[in-house]
C-alpha atoms as a PDB file:
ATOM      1  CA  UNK A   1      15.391 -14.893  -1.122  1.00  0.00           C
ATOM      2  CA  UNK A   2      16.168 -11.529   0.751  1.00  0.00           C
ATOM      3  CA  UNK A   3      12.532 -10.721   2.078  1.00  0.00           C
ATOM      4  CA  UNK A   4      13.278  -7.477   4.686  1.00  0.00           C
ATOM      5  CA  UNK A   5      16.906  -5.559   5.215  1.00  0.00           C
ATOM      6  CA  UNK A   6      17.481  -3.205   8.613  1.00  0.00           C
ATOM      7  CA  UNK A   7      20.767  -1.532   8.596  1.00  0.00           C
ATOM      8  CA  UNK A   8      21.757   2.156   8.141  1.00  0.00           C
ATOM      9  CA  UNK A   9      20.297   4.467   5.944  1.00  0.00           C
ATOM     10  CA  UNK A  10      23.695   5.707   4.252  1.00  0.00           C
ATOM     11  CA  UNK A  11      22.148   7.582   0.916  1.00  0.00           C
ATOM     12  CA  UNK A  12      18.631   8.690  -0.432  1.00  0.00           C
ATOM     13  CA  UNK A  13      18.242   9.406  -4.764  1.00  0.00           C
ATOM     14  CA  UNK A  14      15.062  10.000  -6.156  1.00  0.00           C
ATOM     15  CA  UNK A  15      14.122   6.302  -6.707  1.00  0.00           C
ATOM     16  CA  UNK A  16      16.861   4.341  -4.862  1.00  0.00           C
ATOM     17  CA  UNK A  17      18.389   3.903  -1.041  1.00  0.00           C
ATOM     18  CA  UNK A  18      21.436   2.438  -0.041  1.00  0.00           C
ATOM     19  CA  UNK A  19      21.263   0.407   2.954  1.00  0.00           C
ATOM     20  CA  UNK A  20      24.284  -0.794   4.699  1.00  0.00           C
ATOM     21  CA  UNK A  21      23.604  -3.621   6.767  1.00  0.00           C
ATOM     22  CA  UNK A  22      26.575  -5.499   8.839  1.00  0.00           C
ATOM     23  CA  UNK A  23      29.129  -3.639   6.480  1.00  0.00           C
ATOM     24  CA  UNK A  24      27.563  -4.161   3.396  1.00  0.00           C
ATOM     25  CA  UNK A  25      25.730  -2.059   1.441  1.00  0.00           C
ATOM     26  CA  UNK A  26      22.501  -2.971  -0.514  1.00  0.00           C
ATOM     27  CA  UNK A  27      21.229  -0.601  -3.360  1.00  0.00           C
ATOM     28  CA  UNK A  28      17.313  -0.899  -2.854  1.00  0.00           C
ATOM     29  CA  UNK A  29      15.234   0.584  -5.909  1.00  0.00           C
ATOM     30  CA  UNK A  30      11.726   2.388  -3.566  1.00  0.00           C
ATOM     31  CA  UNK A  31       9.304   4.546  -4.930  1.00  0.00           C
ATOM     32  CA  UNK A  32       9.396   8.066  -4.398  1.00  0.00           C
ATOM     33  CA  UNK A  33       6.848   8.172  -2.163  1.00  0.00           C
ATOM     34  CA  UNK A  34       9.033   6.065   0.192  1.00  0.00           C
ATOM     35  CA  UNK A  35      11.813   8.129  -0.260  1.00  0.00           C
ATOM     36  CA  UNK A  36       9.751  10.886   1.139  1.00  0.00           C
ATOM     37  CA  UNK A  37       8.941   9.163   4.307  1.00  0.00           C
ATOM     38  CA  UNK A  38      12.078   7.849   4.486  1.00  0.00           C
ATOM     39  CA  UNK A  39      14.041   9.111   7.900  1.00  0.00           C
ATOM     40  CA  UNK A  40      17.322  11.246   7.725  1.00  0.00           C
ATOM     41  CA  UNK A  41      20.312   9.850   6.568  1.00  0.00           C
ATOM     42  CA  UNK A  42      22.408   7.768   8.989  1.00  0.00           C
ATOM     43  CA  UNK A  43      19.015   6.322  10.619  1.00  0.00           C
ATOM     44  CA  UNK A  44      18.299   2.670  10.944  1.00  0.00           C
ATOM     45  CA  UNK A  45      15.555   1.606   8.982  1.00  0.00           C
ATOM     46  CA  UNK A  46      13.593  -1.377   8.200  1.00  0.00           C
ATOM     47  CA  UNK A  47      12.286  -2.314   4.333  1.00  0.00           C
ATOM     48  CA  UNK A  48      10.591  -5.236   3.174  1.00  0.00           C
ATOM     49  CA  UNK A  49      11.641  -6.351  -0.224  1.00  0.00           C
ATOM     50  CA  UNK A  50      11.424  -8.157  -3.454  1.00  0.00           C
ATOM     51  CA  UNK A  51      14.188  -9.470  -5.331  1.00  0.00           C
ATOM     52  CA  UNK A  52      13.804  -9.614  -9.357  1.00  0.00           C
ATOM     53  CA  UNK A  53      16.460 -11.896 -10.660  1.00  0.00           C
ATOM     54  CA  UNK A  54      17.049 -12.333 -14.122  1.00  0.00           C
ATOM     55  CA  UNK A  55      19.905 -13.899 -16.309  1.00  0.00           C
ATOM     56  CA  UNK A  56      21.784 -10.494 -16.424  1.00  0.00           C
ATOM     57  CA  UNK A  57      19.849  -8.601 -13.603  1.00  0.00           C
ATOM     58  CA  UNK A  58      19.644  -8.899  -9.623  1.00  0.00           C
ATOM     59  CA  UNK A  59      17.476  -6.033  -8.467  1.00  0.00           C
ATOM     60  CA  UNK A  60      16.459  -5.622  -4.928  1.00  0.00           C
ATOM     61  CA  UNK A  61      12.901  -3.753  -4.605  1.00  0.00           C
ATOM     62  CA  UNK A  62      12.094  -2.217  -1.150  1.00  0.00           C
ATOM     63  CA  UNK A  63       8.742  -0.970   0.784  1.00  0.00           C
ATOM     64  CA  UNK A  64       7.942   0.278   4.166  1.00  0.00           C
ATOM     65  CA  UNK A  65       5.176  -1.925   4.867  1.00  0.00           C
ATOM     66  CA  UNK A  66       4.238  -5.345   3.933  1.00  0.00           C
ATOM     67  CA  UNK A  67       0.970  -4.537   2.598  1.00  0.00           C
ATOM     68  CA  UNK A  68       2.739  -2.531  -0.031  1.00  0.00           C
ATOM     69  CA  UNK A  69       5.223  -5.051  -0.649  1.00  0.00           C
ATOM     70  CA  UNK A  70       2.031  -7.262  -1.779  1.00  0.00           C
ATOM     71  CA  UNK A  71       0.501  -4.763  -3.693  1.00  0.00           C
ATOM     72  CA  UNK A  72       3.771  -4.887  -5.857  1.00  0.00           C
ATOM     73  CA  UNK A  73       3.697  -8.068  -6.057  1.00  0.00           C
ATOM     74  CA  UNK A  74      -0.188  -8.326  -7.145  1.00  0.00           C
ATOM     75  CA  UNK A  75       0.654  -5.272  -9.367  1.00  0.00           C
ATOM     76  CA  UNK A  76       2.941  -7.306 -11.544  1.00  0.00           C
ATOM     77  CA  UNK A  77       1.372 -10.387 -11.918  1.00  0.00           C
ATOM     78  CA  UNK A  78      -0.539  -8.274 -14.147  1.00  0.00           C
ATOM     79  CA  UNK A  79       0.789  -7.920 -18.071  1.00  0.00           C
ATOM     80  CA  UNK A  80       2.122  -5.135 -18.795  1.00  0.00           C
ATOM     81  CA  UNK A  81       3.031  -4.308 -15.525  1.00  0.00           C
ATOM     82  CA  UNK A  82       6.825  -3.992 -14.971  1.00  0.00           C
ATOM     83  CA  UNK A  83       8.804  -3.249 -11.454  1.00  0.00           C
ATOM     84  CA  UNK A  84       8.744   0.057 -12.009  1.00  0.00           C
ATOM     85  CA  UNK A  85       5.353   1.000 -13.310  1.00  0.00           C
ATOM     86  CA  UNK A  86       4.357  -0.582 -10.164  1.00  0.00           C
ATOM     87  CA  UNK A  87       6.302   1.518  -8.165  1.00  0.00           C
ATOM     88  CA  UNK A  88       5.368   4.585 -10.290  1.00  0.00           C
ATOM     89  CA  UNK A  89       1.801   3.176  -8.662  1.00  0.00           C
ATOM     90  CA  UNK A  90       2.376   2.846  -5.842  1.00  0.00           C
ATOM     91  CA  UNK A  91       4.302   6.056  -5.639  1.00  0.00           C
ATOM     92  CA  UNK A  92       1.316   8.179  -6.717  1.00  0.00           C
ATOM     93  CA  UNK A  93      -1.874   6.703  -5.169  1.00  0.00           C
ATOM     94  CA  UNK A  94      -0.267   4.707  -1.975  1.00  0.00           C
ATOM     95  CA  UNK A  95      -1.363   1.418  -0.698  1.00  0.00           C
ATOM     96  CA  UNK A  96      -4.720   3.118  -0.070  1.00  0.00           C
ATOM     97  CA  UNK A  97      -5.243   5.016  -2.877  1.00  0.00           C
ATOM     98  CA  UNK A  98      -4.133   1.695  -5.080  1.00  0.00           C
ATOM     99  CA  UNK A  99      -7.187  -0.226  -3.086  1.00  0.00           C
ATOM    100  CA  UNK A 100      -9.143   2.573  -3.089  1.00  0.00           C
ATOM    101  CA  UNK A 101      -9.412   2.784  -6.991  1.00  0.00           C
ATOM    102  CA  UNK A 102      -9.205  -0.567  -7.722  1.00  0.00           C
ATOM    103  CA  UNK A 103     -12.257  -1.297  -5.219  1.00  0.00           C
ATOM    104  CA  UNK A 104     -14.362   1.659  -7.230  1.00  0.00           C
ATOM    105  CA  UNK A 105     -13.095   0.366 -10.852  1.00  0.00           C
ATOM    106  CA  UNK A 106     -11.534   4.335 -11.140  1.00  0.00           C
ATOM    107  CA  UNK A 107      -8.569   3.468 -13.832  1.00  0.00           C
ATOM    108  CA  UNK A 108      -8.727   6.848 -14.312  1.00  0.00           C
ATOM    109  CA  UNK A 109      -6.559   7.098 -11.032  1.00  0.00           C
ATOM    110  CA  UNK A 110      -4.745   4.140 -11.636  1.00  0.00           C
ATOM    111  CA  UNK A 111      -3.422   5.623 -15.200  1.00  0.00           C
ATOM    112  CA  UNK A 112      -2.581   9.339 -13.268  1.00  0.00           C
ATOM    113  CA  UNK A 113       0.738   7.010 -12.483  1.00  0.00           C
ATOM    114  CA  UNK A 114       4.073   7.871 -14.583  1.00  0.00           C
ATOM    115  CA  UNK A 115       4.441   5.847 -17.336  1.00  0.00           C
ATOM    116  CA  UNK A 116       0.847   3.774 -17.195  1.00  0.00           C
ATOM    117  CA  UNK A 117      -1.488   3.748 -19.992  1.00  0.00           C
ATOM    118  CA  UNK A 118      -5.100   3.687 -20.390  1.00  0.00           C
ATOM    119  CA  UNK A 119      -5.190   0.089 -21.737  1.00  0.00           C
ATOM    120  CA  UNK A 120      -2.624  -1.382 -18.506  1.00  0.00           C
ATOM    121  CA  UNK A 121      -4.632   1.296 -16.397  1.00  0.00           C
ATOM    122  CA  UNK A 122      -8.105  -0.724 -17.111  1.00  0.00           C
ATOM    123  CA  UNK A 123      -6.472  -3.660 -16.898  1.00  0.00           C
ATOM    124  CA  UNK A 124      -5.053  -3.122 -13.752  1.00  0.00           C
ATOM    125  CA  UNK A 125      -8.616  -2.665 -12.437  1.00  0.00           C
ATOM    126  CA  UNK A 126     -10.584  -5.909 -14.189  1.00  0.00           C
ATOM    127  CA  UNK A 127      -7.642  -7.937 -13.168  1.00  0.00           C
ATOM    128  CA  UNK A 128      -7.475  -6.944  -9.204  1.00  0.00           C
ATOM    129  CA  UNK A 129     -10.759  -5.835  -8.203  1.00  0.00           C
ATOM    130  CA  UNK A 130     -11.365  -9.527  -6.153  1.00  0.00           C
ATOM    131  CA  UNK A 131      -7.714  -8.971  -4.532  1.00  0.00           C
ATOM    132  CA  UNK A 132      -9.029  -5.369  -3.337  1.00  0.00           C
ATOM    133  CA  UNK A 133     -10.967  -6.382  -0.276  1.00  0.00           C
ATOM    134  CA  UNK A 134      -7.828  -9.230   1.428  1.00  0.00           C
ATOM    135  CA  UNK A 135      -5.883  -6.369   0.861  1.00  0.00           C
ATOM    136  CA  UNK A 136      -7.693  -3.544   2.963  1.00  0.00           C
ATOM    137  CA  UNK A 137      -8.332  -6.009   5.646  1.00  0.00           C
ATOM    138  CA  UNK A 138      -4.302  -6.559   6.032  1.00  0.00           C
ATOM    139  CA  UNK A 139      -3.880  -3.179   7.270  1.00  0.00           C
ATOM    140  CA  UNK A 140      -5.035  -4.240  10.552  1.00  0.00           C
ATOM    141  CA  UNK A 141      -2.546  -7.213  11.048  1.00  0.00           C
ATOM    142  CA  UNK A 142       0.275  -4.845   9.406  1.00  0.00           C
ATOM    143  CA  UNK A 143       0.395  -2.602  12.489  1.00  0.00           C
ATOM    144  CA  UNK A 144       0.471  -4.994  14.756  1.00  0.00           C
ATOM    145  CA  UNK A 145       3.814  -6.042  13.076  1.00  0.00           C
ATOM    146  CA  UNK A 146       5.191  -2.764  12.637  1.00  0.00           C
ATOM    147  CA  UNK A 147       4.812  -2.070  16.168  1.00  0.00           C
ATOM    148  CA  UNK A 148       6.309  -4.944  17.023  1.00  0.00           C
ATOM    149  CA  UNK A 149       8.854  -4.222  14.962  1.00  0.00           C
ATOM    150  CA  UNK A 150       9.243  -0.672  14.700  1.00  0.00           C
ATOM    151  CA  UNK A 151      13.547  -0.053  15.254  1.00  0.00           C
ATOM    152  CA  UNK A 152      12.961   3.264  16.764  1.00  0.00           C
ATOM    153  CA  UNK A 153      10.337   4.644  18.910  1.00  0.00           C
ATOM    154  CA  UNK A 154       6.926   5.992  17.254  1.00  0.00           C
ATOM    155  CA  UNK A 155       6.596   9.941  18.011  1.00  0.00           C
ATOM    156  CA  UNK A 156       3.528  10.633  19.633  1.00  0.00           C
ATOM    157  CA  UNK A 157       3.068  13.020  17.377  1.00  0.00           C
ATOM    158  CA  UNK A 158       0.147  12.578  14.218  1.00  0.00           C
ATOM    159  CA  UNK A 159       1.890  13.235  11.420  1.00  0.00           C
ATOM    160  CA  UNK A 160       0.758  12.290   7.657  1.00  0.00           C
ATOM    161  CA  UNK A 161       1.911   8.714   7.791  1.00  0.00           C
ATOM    162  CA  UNK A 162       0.464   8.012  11.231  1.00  0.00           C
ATOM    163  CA  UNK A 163      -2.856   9.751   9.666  1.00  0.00           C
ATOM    164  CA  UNK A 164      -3.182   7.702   7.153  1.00  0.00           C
ATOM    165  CA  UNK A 165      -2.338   4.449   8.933  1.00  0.00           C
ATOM    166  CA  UNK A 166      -5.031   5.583  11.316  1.00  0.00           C
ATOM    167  CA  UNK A 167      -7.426   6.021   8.159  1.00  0.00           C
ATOM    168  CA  UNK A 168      -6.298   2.727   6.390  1.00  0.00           C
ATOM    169  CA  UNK A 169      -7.174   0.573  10.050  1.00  0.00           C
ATOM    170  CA  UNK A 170     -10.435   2.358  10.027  1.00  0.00           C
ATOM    171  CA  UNK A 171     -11.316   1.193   6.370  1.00  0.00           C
ATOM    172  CA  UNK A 172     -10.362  -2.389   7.362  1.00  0.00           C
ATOM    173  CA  UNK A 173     -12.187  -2.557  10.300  1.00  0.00           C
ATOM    174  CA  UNK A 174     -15.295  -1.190   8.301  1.00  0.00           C
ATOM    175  CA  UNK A 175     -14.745  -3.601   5.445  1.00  0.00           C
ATOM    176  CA  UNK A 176     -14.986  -6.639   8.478  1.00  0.00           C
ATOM    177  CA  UNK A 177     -17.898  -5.194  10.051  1.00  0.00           C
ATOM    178  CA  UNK A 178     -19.866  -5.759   6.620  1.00  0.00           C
ATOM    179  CA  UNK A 179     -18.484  -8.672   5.704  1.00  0.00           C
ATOM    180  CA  UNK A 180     -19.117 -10.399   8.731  1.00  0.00           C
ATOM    181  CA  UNK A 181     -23.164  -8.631   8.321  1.00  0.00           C
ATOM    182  CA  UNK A 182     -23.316 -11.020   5.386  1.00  0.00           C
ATOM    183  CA  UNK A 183     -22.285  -8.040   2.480  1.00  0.00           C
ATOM    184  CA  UNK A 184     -20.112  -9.586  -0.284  1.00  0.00           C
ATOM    185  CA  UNK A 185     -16.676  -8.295  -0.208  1.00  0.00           C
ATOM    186  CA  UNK A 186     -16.469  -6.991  -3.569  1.00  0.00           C
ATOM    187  CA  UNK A 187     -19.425  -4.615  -2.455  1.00  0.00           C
ATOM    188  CA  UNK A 188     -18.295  -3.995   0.752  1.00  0.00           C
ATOM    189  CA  UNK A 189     -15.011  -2.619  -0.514  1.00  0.00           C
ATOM    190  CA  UNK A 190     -16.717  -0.524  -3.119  1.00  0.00           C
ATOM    191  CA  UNK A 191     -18.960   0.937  -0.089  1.00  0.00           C
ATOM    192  CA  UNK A 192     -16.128   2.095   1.963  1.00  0.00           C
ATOM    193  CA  UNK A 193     -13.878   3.451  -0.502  1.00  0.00           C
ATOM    194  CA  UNK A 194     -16.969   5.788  -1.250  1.00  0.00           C
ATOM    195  CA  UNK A 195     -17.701   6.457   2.274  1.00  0.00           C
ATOM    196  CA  UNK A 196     -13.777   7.389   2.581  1.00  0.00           C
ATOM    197  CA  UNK A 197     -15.052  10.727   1.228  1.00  0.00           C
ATOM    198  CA  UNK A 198     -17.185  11.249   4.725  1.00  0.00           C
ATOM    199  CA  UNK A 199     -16.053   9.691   7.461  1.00  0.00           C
ATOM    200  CA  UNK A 200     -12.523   8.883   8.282  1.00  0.00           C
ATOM    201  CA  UNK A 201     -13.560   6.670  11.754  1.00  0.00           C
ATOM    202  CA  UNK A 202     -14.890   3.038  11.488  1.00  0.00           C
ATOM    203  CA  UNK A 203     -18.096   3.912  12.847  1.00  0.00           C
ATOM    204  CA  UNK A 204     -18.711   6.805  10.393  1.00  0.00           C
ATOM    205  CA  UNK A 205     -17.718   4.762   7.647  1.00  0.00           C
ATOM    206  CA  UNK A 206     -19.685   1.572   8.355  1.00  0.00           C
ATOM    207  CA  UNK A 207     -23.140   4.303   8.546  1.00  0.00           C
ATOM    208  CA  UNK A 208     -21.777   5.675   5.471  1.00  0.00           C
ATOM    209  CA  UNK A 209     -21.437   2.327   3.639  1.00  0.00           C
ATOM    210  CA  UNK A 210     -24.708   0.822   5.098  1.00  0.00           C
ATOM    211  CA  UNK A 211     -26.426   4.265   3.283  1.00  0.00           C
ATOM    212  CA  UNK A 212     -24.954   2.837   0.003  1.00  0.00           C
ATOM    213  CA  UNK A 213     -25.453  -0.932   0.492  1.00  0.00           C
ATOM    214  CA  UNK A 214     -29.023  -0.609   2.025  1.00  0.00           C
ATOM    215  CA  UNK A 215     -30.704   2.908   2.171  1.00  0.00           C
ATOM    216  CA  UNK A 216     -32.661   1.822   4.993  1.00  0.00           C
ATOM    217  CA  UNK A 217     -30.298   1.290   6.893  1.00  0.00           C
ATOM    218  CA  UNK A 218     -28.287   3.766   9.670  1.00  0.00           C
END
């Protein structure tokens, strides 16, 4: 099993890389939205991946971040769901759009995707909805490894993908506030998806979920 690649970044298509690592070069199927945050060619790079093997097909699937690599996988252990309609997915809604809209039961997001139907869309959502909290809580953990990790120096700079990192941490570390105030997960995921629409800081977003899970409360 080939479960992460760094090498050189030696070509960029619309849904494909090649990596070369050690001299050899590994065609890694991504979705676009990776391509887009890819860096410039001739950059090292990291991806975590997920080989499909079948009897006439080896296909090497890559993400930037393990969270996303375990959204694909979650994403097709659901039938219907193929490789690439999970990468169409995760393309258009991100590992935080994906938990945001499965944690609200929004299919309508999920089926905004390239090639996903309303029937797989709903599915999607009945079939995930108790893997939607774990999920947002890994974001936390996930930056501690790509830190750790990271082959090149972070800018200091805030771009998009350091944004929504940022936002993603702040969701999980809402989501363990209210679990650990006794909340159900399920409903505590549901709450600060919603509040994403407010606040974008763990405190706002634990006030803002506390107004939907108990009125009363501040």
């Amino acid at each position: 099993m080939i479960g992460r690649l760094t090498g050189r970044l030696d070509w960029k298509g619309t849904d494909q890389v090649l990596l070369d690592v050690g001299g050899v070069g590994y065609v890694v199927h991504v979705s676009e939205r990776t391509v887009a945050e890819l860096p410039p060619i001739r950059t090292p790079v990291s991806l975590w991946t997920e080989l499909l093997v079948r009897e006439d097909l080896l296909q090497l699937f890559g993400f930037r971040t393990v969270q996303e690599r375990e959204w694909h996988r979650l994403l097709t252990s659901v039938q219907g769901v193929g490789a690439k309609v999970s990468l169409a997915i995760l393309g258009t809604l991100g590992t935080e759009g994906v938990a945001r809209a499965i944690a609200l039961g929004d299919a309508a997001a999920v089926r905004a995707s390239p090639g996903v139907g309303p029937k797989i869309a709903q599915r999607v959502v009945n079939e995930l909805r108790g893997k939607a909290p774990a999920m947002m809580l890994m974001e936390e953990a996930e930056a501690d490894i790509a830190a750790a990790q990271a082959p090149t120096p972070v800018a200091p700079t805030m771009g998009a993908a350091p944004r929504a990192r940022a936002a993603s941490s702040a969701q999980s570390e809402a989501l363990s506030a209210l679990t650990n105030l006794g909340y159900a997960p399920q409903d505590a995921a549901r709450a600060v998806a919603e509040a994403a629409a407010e606040a974008d800081d763990t405190a706002g977003l634990i006030r803002a979920a506390l107004r939907r899970l108990a009125p009363g409360e501040r």
